[in-house]
Protein backbone atom coordinates (compact mmCIF):
# COMPACT_ATOMS: atom_id res chain seq x y z
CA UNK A 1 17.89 8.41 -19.26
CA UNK A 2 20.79 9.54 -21.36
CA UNK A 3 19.27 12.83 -22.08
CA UNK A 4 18.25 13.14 -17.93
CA UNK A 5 22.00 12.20 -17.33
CA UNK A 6 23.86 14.63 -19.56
CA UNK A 7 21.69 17.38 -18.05
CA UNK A 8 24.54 19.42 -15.91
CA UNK A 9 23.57 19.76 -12.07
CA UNK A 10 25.57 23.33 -12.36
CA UNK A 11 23.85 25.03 -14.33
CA UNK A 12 20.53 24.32 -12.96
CA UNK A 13 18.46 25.68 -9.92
CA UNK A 14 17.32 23.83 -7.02
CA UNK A 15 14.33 23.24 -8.42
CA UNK A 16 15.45 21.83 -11.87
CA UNK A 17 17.84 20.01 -9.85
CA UNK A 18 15.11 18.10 -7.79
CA UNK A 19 13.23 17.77 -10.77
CA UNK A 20 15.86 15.93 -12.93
CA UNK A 21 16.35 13.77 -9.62
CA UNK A 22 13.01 12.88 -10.00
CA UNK A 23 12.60 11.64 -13.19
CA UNK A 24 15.80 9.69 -13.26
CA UNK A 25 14.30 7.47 -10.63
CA UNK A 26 11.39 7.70 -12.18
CA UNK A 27 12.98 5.71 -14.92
CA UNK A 28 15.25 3.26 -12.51
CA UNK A 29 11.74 2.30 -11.23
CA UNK A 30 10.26 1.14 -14.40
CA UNK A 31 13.44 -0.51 -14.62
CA UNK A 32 13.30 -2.58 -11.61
CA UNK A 33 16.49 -0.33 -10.02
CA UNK A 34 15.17 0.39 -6.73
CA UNK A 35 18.65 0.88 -5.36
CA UNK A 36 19.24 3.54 -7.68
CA UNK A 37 15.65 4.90 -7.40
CA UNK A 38 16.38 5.35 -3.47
CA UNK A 39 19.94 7.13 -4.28
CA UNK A 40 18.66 9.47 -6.52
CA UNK A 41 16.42 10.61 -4.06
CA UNK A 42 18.80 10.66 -1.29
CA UNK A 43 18.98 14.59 -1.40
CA UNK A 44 16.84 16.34 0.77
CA UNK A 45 15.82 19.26 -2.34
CA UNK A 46 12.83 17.77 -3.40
CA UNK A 47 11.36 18.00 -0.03
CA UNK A 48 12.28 22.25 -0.42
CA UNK A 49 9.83 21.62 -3.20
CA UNK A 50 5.94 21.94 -4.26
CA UNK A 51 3.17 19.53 -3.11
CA UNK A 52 3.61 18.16 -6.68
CA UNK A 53 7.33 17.02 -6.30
CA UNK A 54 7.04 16.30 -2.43
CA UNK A 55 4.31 13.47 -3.32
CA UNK A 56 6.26 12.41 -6.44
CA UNK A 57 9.29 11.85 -3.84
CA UNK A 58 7.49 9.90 -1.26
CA UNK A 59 5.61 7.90 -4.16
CA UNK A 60 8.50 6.63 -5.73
CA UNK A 61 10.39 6.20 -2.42
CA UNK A 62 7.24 3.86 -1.78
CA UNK A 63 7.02 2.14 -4.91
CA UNK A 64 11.20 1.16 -4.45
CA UNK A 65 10.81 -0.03 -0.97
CA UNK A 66 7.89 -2.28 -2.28
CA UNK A 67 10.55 -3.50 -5.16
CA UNK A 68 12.71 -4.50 -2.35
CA UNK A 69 9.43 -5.99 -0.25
CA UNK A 70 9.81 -3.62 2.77
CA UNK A 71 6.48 -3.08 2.87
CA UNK A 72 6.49 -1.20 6.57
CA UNK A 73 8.71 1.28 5.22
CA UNK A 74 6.73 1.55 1.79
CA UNK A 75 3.49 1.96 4.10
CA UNK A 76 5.23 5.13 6.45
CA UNK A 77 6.41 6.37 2.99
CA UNK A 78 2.82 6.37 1.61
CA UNK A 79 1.33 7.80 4.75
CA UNK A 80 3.46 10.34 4.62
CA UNK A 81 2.95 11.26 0.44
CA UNK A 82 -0.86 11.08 1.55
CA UNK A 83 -0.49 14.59 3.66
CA UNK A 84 0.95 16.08 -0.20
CA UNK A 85 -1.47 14.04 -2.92
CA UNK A 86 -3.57 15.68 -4.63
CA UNK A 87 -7.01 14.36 -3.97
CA UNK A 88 -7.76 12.29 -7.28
CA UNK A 89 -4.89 10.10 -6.54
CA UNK A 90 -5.27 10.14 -2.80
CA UNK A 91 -7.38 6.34 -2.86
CA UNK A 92 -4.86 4.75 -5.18
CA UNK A 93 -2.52 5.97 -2.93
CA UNK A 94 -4.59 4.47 0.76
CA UNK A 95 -4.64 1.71 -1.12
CA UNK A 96 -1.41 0.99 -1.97
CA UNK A 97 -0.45 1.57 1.77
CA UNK A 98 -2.95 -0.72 2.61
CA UNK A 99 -1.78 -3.14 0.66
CA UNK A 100 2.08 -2.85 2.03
CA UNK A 101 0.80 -3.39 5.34
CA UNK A 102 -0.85 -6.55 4.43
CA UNK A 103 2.42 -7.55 3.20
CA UNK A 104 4.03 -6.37 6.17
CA UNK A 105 5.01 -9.09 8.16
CA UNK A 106 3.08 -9.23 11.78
CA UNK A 107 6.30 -8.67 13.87
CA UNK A 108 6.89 -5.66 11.73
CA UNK A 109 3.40 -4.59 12.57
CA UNK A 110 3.69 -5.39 16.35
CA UNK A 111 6.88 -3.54 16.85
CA UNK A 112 5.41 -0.40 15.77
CA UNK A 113 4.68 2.25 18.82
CA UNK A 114 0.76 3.00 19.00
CA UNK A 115 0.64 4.64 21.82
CA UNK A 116 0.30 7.98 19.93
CA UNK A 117 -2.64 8.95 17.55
CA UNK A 118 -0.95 9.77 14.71
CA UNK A 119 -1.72 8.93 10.93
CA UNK A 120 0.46 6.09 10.51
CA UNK A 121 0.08 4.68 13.33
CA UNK A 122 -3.83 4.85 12.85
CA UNK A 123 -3.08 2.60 9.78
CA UNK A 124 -1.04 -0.03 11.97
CA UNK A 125 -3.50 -0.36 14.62
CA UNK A 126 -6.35 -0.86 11.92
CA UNK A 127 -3.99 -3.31 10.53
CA UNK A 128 -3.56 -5.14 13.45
CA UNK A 129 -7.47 -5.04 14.03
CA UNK A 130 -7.81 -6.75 10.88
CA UNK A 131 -5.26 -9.41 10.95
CA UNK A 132 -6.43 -10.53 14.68
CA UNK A 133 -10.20 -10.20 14.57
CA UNK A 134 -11.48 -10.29 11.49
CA UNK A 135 -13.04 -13.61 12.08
CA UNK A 136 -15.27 -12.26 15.40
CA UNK A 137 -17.54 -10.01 13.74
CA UNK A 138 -18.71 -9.19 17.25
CA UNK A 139 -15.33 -7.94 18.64
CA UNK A 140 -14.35 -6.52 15.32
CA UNK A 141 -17.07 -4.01 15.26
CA UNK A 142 -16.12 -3.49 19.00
CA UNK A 143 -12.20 -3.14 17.99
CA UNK A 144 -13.40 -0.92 15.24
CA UNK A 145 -15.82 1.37 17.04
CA UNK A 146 -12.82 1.74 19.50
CA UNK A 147 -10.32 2.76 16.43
CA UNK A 148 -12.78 5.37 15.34
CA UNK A 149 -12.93 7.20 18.23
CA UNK A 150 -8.88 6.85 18.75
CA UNK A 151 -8.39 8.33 15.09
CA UNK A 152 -11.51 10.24 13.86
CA UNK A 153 -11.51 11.53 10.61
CA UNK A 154 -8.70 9.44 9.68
CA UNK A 155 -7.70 8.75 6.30
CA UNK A 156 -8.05 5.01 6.15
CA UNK A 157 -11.98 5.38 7.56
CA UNK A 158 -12.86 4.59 3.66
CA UNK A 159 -11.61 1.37 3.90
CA UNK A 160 -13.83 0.16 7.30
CA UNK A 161 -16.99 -0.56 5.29
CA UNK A 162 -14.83 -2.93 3.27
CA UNK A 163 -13.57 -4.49 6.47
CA UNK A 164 -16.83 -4.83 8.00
CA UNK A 165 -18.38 -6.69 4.89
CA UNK A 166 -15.06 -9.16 4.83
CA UNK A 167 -15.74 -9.83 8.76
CA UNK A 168 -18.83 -11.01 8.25
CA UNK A 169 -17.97 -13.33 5.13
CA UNK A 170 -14.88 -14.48 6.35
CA UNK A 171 -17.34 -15.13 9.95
CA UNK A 172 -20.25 -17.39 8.51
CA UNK A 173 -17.55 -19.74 5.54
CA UNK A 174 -20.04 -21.08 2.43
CA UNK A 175 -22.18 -24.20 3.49
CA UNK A 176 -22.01 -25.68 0.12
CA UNK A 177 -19.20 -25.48 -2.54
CA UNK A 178 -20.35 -25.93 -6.44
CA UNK A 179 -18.02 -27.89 -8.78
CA UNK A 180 -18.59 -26.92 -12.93
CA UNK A 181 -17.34 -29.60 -14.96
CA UNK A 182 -17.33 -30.07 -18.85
CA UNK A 183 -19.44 -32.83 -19.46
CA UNK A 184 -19.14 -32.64 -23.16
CA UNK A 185 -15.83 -31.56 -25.18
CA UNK A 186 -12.23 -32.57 -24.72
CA UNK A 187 -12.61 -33.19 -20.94
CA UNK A 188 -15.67 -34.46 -20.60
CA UNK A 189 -13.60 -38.02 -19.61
CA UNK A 190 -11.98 -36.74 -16.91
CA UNK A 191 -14.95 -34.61 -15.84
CA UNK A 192 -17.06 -37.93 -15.72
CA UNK A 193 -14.46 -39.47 -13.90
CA UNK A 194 -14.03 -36.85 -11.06
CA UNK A 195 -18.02 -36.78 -11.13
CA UNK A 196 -18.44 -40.28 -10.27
CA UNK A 197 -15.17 -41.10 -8.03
């Protein structure tokens, strides 16, 4: 950080500049700054930038916002590094948004403007479907058939399948629950006495 810091801003391109804006929130994030992480990126000159730095922006943006658990902000950050990613990192990346929006609280998620069939709001609606009907399999896969055709080819299509299979587990609950207990070593006592109360 000292190094990063001693680096003067005039002698140094727009480029270098965004760069060395970069990696000093790079290092407030690893050090649980994400105040400073968000002011450091204030400036607009990374976003002048490559792919590369653009993603890097909205990434850490993301991961500070999460810090701070404002997950619906992390989430529009996210969707927006996703149109910059490079494609090894872009499922790491879906997932992390979807992840933020299960954080999200439900007002946060209601509040948001669907109306349009953008990207991010492709994420919300799917969010929505999920938190509200993932316990009818039957109106899920309706809810879901209806989300496809709203926002084909959208990025979070990955994650249906997943969805799906957690509809119909969290659907049909297990009709019998195991217990494991020690009956021989330290615990075997209490595991005798749990087995016969």
């Amino acid at each position: 950080r000292v190094l990063a810091l001693n680096v003067s801003l005039s002698g140094l391109d727009q480029q270098l500049r965004a760069r060395k804006n970069l990696i000093l929130a790079s290092i407030e994030l690893d050090e649980n700054n994400p105040a400073k992480v968000l002011e450091w990126l204030a400036a607009d000159s990374v976003l002048a930038q490559g792919n590369r730095e653009r993603a890097r922006y909205y990434e850490l943006r993301a991961s500070a916002f999460e810090q701070l658990r404002q997950y619906m902000t992390a989430a529009r950050e996210r969707a927006i590094a996703d149109n910059f990613i490079s494609v090894n990192k872009r499922e790491a990346n879906r997932t992390a948004l979807w992840l933020a929006l299960a954080r999200a609280p439900a007002t946060q998620l209601t509040s948001v403007d669907t109306s349009s069939p953008s990207s991010f709001e492709g994420w919300i609606t799917l969010a929505l479907i999920a938190r509200r009907l993932i316990t009818d399999p039957a109106v899920f896969e309706q809810a879901i058939s209806q989300w496809a055709i709203s926002f084909p080819a959208h990025p979070a299509s990955s994650i249906v399948d997943d969805l799906r299979t957690a509809s119909l587990v969290d659907a049909s609950p297990p009709k019998h629950v195991a217990l494991l207990l020690p009956i021989e070593g330290p615990f075997a006592g209490a595991a005798t006495a749990i087995r016969d109360g």
